[in-house]
ModelCIF file with pLDDT and N, C-alpha, C, O atoms, coordinates in Angstrom:
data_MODEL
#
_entry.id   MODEL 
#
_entity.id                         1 
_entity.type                       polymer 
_entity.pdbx_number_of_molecules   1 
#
_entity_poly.entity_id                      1 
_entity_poly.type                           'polypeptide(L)' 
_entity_poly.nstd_linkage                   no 
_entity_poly.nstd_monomer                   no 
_entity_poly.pdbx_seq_one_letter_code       
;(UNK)(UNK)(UNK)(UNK)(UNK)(UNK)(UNK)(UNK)(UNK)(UNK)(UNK)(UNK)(UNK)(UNK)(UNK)(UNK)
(UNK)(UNK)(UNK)(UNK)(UNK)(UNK)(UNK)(UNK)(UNK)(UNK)(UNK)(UNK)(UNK)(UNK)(UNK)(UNK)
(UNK)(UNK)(UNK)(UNK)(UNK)(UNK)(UNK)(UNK)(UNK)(UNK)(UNK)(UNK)(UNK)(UNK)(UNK)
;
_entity_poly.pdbx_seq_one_letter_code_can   XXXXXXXXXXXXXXXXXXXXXXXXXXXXXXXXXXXXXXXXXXXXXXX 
_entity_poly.pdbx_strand_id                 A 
#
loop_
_entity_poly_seq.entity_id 
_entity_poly_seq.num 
_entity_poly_seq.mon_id 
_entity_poly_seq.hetero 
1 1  UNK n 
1 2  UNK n 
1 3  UNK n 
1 4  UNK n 
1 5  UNK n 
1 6  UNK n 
1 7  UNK n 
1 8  UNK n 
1 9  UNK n 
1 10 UNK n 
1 11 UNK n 
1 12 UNK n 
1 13 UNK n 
1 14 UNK n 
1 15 UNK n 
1 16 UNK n 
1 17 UNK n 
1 18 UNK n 
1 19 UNK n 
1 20 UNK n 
1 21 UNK n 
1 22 UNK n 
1 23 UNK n 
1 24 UNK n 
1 25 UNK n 
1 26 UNK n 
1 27 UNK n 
1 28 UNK n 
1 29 UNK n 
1 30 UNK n 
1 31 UNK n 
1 32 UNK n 
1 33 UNK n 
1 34 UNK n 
1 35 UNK n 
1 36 UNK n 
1 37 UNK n 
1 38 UNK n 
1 39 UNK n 
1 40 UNK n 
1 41 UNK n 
1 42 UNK n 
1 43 UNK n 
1 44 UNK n 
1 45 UNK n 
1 46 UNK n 
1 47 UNK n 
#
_struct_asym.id          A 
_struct_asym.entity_id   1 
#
loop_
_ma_qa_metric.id 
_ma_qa_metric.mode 
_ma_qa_metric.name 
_ma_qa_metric.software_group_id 
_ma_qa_metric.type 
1 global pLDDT . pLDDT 
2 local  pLDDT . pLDDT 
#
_ma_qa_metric_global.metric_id      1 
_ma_qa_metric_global.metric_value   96.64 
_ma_qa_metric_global.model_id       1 
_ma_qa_metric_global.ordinal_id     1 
#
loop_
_ma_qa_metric_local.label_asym_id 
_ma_qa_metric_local.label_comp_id 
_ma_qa_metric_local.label_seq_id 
_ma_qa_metric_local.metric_id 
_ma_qa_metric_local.metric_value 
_ma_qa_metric_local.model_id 
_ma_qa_metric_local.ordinal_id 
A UNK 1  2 96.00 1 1  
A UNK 2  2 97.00 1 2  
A UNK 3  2 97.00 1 3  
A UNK 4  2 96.00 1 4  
A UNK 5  2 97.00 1 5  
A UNK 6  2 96.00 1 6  
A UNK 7  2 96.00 1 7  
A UNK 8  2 95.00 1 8  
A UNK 9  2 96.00 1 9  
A UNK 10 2 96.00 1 10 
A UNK 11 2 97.00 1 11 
A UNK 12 2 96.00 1 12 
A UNK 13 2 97.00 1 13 
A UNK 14 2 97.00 1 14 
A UNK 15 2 98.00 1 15 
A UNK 16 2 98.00 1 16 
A UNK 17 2 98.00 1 17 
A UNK 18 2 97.00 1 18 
A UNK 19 2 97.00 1 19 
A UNK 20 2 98.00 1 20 
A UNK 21 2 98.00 1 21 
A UNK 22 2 96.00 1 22 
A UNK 23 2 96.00 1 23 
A UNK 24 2 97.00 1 24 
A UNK 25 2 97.00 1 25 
A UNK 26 2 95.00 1 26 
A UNK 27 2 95.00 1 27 
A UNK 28 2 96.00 1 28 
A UNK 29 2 97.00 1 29 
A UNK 30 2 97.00 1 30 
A UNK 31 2 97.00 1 31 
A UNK 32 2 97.00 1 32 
A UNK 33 2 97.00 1 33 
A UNK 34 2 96.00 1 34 
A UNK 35 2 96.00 1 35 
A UNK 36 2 96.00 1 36 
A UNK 37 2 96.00 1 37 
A UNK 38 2 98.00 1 38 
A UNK 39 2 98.00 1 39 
A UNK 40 2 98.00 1 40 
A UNK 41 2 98.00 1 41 
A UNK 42 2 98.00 1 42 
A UNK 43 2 96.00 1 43 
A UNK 44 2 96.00 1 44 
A UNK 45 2 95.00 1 45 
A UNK 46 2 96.00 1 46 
A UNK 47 2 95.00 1 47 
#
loop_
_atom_site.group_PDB 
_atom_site.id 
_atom_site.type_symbol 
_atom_site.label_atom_id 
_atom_site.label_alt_id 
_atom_site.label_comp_id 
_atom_site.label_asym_id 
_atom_site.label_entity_id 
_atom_site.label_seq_id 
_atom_site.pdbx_PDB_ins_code 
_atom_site.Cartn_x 
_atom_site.Cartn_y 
_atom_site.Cartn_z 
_atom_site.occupancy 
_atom_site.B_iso_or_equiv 
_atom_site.pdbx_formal_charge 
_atom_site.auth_seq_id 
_atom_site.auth_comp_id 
_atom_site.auth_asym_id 
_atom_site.auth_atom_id 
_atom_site.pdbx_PDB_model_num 
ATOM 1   N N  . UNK A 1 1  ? 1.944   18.672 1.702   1.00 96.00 ? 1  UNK A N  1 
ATOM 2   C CA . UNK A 1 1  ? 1.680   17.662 2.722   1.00 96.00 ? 1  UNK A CA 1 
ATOM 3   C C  . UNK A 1 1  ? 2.343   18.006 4.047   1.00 96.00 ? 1  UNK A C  1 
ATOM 4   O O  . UNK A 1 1  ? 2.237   19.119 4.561   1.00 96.00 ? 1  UNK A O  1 
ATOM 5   N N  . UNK A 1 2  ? 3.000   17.048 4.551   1.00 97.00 ? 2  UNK A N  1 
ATOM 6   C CA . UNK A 1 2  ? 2.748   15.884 4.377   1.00 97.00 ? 2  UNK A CA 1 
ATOM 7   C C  . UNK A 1 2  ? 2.185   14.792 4.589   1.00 97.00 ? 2  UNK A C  1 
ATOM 8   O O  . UNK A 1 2  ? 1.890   14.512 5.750   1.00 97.00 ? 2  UNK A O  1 
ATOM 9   N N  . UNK A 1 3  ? 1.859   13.803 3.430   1.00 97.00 ? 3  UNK A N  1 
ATOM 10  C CA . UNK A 1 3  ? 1.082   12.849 3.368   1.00 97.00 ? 3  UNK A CA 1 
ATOM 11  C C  . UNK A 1 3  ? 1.628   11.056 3.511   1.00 97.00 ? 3  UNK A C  1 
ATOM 12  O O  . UNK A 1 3  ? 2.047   10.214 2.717   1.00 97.00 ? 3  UNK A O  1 
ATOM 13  N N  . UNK A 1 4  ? 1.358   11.098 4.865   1.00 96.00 ? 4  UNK A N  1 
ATOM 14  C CA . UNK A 1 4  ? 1.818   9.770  5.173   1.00 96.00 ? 4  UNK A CA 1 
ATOM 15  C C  . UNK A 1 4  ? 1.180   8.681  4.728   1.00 96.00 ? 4  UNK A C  1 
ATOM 16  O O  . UNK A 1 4  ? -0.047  8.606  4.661   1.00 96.00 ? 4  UNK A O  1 
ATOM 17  N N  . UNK A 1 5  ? 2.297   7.406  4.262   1.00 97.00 ? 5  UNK A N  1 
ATOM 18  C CA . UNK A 1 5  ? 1.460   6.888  3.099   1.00 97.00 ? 5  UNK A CA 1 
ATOM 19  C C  . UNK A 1 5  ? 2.510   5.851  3.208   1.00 97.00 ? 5  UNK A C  1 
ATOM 20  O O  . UNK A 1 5  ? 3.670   6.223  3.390   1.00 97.00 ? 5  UNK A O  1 
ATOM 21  N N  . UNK A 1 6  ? 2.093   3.954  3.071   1.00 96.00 ? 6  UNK A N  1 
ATOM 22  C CA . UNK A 1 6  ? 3.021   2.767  3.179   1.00 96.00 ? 6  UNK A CA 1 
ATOM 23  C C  . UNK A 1 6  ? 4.116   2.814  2.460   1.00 96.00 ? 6  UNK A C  1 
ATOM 24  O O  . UNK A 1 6  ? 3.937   2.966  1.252   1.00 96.00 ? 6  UNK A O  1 
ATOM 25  N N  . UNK A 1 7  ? 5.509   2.707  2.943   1.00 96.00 ? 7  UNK A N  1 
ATOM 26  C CA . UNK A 1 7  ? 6.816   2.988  2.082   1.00 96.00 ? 7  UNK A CA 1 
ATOM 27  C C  . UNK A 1 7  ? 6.821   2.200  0.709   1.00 96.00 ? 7  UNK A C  1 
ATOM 28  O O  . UNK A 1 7  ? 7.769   2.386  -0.054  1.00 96.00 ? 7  UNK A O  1 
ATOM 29  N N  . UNK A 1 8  ? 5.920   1.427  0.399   1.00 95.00 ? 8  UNK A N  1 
ATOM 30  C CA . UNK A 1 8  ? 6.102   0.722  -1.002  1.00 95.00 ? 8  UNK A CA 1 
ATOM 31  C C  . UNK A 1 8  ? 4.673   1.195  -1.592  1.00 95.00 ? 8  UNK A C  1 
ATOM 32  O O  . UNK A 1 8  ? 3.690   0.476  -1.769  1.00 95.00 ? 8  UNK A O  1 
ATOM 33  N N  . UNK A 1 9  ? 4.779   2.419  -1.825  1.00 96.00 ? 9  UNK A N  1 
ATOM 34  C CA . UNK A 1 9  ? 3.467   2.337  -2.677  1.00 96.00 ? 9  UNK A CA 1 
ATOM 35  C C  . UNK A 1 9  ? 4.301   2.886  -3.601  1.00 96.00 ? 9  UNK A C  1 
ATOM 36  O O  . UNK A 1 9  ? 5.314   3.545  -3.369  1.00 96.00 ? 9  UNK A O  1 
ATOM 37  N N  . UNK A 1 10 ? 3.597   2.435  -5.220  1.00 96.00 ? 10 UNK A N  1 
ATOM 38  C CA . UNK A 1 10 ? 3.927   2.754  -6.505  1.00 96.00 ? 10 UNK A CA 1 
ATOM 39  C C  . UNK A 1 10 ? 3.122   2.992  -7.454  1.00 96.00 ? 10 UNK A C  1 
ATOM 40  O O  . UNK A 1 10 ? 1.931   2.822  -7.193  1.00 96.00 ? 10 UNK A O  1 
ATOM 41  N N  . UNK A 1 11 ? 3.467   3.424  -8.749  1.00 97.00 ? 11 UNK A N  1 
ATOM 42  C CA . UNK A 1 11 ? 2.832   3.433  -9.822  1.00 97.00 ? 11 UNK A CA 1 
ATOM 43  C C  . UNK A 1 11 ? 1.919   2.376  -9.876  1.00 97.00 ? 11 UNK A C  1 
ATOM 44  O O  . UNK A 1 11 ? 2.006   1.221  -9.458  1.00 97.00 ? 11 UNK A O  1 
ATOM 45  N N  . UNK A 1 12 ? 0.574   3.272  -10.759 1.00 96.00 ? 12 UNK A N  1 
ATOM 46  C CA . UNK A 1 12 ? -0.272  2.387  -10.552 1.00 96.00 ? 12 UNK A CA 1 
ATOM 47  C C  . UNK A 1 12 ? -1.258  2.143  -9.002  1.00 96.00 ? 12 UNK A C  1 
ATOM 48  O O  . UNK A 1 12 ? -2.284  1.462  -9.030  1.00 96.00 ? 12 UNK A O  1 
ATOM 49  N N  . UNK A 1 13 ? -0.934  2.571  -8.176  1.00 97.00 ? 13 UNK A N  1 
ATOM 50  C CA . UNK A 1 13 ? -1.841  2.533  -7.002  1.00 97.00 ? 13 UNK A CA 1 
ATOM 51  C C  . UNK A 1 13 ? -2.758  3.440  -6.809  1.00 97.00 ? 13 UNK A C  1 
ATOM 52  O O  . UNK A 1 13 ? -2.771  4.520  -7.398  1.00 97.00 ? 13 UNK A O  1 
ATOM 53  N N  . UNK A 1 14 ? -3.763  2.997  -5.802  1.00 97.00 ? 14 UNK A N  1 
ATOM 54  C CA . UNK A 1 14 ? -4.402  4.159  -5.618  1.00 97.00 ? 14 UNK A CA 1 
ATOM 55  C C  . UNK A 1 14 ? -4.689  4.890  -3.961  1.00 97.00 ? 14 UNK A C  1 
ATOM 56  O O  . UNK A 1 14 ? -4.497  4.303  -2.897  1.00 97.00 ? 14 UNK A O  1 
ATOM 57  N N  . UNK A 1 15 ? -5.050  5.909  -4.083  1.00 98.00 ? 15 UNK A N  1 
ATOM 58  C CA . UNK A 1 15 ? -5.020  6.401  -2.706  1.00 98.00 ? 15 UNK A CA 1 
ATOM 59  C C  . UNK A 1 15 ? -6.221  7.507  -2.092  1.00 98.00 ? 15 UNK A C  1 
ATOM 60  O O  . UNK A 1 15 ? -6.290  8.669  -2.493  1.00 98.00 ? 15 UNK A O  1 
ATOM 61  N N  . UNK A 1 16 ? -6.836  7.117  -1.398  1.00 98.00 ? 16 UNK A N  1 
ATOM 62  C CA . UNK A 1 16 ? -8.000  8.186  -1.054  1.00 98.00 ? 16 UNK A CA 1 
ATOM 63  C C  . UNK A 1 16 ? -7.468  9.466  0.035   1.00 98.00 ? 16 UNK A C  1 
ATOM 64  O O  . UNK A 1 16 ? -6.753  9.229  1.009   1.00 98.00 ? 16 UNK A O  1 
ATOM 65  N N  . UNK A 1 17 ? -7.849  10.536 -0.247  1.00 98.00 ? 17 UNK A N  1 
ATOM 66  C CA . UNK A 1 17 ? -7.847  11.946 0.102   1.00 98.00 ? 17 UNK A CA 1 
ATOM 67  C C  . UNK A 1 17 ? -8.917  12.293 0.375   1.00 98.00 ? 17 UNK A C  1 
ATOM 68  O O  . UNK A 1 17 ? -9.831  12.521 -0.417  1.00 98.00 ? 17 UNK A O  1 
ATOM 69  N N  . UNK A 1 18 ? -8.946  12.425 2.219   1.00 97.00 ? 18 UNK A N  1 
ATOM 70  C CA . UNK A 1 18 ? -10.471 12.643 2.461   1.00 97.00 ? 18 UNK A CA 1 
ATOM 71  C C  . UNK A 1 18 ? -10.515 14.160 2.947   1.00 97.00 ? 18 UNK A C  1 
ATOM 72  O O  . UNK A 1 18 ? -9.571  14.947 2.889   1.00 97.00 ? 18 UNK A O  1 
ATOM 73  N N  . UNK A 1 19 ? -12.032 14.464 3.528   1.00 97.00 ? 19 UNK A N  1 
ATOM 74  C CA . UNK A 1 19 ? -12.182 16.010 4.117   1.00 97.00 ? 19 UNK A CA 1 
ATOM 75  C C  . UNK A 1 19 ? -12.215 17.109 2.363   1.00 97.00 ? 19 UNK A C  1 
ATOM 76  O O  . UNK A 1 19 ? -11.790 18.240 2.126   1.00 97.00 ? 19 UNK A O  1 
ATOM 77  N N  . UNK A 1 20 ? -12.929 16.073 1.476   1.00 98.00 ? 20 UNK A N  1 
ATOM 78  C CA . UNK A 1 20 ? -13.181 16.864 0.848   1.00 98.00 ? 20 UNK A CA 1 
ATOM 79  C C  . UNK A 1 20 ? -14.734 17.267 0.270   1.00 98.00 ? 20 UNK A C  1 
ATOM 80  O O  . UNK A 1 20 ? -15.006 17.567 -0.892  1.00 98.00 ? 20 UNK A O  1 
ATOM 81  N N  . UNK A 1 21 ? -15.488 17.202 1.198   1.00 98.00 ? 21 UNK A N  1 
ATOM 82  C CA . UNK A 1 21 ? -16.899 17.401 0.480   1.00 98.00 ? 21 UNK A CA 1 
ATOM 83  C C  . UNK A 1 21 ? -17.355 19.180 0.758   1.00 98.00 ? 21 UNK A C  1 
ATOM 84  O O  . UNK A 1 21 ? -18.503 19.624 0.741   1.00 98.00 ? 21 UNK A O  1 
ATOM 85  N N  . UNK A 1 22 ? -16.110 19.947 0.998   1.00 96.00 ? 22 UNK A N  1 
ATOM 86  C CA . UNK A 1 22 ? -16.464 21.041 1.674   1.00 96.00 ? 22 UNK A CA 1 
ATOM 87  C C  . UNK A 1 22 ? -15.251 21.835 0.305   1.00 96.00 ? 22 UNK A C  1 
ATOM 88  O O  . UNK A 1 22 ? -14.092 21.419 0.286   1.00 96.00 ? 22 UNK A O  1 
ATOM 89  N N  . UNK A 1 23 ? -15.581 22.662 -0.468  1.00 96.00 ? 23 UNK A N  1 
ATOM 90  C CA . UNK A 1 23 ? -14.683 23.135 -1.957  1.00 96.00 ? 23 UNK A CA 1 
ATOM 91  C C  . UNK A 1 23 ? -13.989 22.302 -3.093  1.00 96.00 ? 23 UNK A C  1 
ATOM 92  O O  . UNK A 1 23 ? -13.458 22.668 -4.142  1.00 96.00 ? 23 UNK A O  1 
ATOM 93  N N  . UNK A 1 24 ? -14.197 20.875 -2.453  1.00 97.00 ? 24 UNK A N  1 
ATOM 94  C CA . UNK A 1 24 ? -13.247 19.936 -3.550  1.00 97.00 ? 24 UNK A CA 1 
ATOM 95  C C  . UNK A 1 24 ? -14.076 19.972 -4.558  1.00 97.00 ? 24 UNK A C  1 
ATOM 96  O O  . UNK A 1 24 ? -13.580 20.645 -5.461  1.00 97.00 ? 24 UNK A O  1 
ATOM 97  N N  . UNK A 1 25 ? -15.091 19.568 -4.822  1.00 97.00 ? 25 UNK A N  1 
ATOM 98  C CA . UNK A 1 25 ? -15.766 20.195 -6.254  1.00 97.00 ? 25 UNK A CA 1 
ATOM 99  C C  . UNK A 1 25 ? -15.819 21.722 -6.529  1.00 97.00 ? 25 UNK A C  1 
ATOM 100 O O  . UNK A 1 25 ? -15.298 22.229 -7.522  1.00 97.00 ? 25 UNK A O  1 
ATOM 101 N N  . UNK A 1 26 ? -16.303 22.223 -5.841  1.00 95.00 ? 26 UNK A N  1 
ATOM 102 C CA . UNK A 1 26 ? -16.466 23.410 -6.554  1.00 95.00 ? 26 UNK A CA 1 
ATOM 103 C C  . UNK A 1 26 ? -15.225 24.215 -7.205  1.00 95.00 ? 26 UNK A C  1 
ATOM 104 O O  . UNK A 1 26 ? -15.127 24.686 -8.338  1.00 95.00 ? 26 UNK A O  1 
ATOM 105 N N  . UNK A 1 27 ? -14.371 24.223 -6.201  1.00 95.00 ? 27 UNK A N  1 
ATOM 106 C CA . UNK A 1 27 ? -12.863 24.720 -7.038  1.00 95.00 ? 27 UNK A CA 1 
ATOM 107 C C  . UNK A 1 27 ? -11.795 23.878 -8.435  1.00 95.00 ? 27 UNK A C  1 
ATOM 108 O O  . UNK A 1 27 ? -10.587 23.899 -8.675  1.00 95.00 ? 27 UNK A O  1 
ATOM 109 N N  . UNK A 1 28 ? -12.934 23.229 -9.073  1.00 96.00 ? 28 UNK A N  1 
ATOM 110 C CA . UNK A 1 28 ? -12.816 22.462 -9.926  1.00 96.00 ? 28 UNK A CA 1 
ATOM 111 C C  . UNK A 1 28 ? -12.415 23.015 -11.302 1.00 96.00 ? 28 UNK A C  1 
ATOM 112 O O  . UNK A 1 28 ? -13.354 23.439 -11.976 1.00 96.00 ? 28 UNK A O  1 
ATOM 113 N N  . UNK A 1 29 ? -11.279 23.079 -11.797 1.00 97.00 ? 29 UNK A N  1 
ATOM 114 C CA . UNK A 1 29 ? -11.165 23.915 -13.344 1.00 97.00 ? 29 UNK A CA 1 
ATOM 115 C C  . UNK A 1 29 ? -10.975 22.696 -14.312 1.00 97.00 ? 29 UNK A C  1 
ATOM 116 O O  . UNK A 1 29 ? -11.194 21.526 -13.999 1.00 97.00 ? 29 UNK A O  1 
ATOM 117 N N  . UNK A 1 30 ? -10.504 23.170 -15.623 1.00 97.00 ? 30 UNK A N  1 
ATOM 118 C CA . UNK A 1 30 ? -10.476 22.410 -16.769 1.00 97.00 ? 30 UNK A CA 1 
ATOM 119 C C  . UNK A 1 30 ? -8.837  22.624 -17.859 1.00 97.00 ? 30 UNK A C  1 
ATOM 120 O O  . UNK A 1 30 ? -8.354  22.439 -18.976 1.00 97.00 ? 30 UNK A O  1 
ATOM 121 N N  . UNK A 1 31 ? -8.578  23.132 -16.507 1.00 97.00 ? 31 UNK A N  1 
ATOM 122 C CA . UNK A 1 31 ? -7.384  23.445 -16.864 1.00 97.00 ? 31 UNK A CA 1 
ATOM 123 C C  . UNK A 1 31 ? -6.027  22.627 -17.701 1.00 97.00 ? 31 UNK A C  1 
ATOM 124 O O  . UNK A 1 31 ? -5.606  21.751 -16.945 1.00 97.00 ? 31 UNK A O  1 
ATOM 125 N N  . UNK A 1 32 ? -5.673  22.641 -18.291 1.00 97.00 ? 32 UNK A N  1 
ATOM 126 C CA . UNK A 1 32 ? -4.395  21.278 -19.248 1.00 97.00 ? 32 UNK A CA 1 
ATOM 127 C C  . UNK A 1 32 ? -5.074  20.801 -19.999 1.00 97.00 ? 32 UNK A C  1 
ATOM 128 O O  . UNK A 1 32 ? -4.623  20.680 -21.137 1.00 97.00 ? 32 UNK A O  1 
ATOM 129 N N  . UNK A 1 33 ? -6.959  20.138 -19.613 1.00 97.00 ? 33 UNK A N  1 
ATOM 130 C CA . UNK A 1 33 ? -8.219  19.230 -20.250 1.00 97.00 ? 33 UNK A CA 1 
ATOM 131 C C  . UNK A 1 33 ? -8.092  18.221 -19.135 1.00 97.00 ? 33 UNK A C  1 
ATOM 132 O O  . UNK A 1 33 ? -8.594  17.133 -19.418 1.00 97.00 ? 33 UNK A O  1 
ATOM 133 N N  . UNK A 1 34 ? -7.558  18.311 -17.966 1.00 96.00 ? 34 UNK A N  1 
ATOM 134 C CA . UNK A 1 34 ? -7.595  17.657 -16.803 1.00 96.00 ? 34 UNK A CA 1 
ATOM 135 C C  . UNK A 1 34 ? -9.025  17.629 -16.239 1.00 96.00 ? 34 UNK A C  1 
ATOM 136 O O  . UNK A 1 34 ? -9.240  18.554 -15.456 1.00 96.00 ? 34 UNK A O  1 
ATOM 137 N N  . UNK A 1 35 ? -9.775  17.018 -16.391 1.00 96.00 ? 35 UNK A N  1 
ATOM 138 C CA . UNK A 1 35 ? -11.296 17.341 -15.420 1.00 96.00 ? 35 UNK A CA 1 
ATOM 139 C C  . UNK A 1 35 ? -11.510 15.827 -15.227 1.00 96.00 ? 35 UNK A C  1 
ATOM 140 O O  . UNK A 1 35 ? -11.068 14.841 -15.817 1.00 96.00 ? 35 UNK A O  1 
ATOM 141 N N  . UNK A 1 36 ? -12.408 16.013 -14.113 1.00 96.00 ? 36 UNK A N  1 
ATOM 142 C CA . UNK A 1 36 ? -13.253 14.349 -13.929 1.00 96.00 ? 36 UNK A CA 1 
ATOM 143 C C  . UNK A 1 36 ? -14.262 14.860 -13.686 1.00 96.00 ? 36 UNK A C  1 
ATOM 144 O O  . UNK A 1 36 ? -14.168 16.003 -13.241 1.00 96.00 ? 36 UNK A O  1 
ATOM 145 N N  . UNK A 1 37 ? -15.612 14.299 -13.850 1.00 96.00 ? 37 UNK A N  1 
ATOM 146 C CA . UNK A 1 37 ? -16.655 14.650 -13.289 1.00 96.00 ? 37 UNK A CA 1 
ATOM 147 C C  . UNK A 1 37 ? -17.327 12.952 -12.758 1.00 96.00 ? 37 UNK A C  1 
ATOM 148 O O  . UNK A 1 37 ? -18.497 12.821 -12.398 1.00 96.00 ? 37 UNK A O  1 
ATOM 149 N N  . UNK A 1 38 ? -16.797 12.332 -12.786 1.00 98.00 ? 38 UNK A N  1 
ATOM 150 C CA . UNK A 1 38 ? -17.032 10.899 -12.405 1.00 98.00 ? 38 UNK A CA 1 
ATOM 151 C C  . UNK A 1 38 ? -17.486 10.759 -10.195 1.00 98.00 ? 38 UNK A C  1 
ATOM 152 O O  . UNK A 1 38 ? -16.734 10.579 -9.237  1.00 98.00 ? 38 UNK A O  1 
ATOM 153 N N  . UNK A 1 39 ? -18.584 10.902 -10.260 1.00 98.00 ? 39 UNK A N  1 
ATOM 154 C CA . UNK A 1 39 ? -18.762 10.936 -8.998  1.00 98.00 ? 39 UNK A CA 1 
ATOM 155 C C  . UNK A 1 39 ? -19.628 9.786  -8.113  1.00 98.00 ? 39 UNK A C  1 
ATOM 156 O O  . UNK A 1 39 ? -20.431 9.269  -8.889  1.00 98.00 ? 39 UNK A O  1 
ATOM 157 N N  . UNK A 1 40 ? -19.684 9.514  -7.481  1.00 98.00 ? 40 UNK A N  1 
ATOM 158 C CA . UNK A 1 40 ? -20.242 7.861  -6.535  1.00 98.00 ? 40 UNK A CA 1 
ATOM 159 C C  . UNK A 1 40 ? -20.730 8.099  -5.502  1.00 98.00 ? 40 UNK A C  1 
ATOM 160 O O  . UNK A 1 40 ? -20.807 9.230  -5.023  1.00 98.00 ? 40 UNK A O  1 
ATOM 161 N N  . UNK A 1 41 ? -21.216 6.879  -4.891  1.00 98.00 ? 41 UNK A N  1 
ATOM 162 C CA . UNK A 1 41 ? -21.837 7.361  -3.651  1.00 98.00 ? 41 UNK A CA 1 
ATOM 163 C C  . UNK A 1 41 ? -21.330 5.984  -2.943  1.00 98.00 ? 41 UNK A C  1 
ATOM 164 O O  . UNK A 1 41 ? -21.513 4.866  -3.424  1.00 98.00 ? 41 UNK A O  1 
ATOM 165 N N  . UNK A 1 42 ? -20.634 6.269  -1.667  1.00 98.00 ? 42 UNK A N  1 
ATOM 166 C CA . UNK A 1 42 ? -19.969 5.084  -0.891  1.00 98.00 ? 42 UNK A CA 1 
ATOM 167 C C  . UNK A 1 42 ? -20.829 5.141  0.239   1.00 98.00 ? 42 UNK A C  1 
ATOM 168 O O  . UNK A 1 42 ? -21.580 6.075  0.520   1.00 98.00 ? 42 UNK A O  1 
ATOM 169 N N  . UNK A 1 43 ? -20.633 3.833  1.016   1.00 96.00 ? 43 UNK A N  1 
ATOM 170 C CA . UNK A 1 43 ? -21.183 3.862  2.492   1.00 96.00 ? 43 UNK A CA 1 
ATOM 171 C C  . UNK A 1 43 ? -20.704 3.272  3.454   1.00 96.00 ? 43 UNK A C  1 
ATOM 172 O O  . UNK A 1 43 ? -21.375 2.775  4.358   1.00 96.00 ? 43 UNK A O  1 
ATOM 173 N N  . UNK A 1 44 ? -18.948 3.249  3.340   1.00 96.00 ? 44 UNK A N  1 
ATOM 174 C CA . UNK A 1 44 ? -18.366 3.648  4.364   1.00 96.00 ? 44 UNK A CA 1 
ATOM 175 C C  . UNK A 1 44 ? -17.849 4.625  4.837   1.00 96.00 ? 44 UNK A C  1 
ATOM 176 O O  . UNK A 1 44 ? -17.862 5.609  4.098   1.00 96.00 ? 44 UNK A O  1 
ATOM 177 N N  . UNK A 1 45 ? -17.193 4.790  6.212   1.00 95.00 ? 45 UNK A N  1 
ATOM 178 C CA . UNK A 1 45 ? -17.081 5.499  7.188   1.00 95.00 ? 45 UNK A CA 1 
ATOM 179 C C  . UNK A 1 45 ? -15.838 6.407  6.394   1.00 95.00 ? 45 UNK A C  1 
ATOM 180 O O  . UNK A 1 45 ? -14.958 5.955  5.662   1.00 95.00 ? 45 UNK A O  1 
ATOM 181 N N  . UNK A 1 46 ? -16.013 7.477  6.694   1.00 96.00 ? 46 UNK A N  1 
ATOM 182 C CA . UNK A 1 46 ? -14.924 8.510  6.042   1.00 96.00 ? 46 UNK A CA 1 
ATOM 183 C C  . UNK A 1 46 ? -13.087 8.344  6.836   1.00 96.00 ? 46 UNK A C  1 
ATOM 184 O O  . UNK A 1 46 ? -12.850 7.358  7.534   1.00 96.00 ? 46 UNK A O  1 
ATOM 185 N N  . UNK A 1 47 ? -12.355 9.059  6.671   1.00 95.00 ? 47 UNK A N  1 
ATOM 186 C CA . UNK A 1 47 ? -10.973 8.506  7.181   1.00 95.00 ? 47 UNK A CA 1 
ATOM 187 C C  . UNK A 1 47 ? -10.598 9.418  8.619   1.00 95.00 ? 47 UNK A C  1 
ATOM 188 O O  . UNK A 1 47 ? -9.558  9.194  9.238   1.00 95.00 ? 47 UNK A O  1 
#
């Protein structure tokens, strides 16, 4: 990073990571059995 982010965030939250429609899938392994393939389609404005 670094990734600036509200001083109380915790376990359990969630957080979007954008600027990825350009290798974020494709450099995708299966590595540990870590994978998602869970993908959506939003229609708001990117960050």
């Amino acid at each position: 990073g670094p990734f600036l982010l509200p001083n109380n965030i915790k376990e359990g939250d969630y957080i979007e990571l954008g600027q990825l429609g350009a290798y974020g899938l494709t450099f995708r392994t299966k590595f540990n059995g870590f994978y998602s393939d869970h993908i959506v389609q939003v229609n708001d404005a990117p960050i």
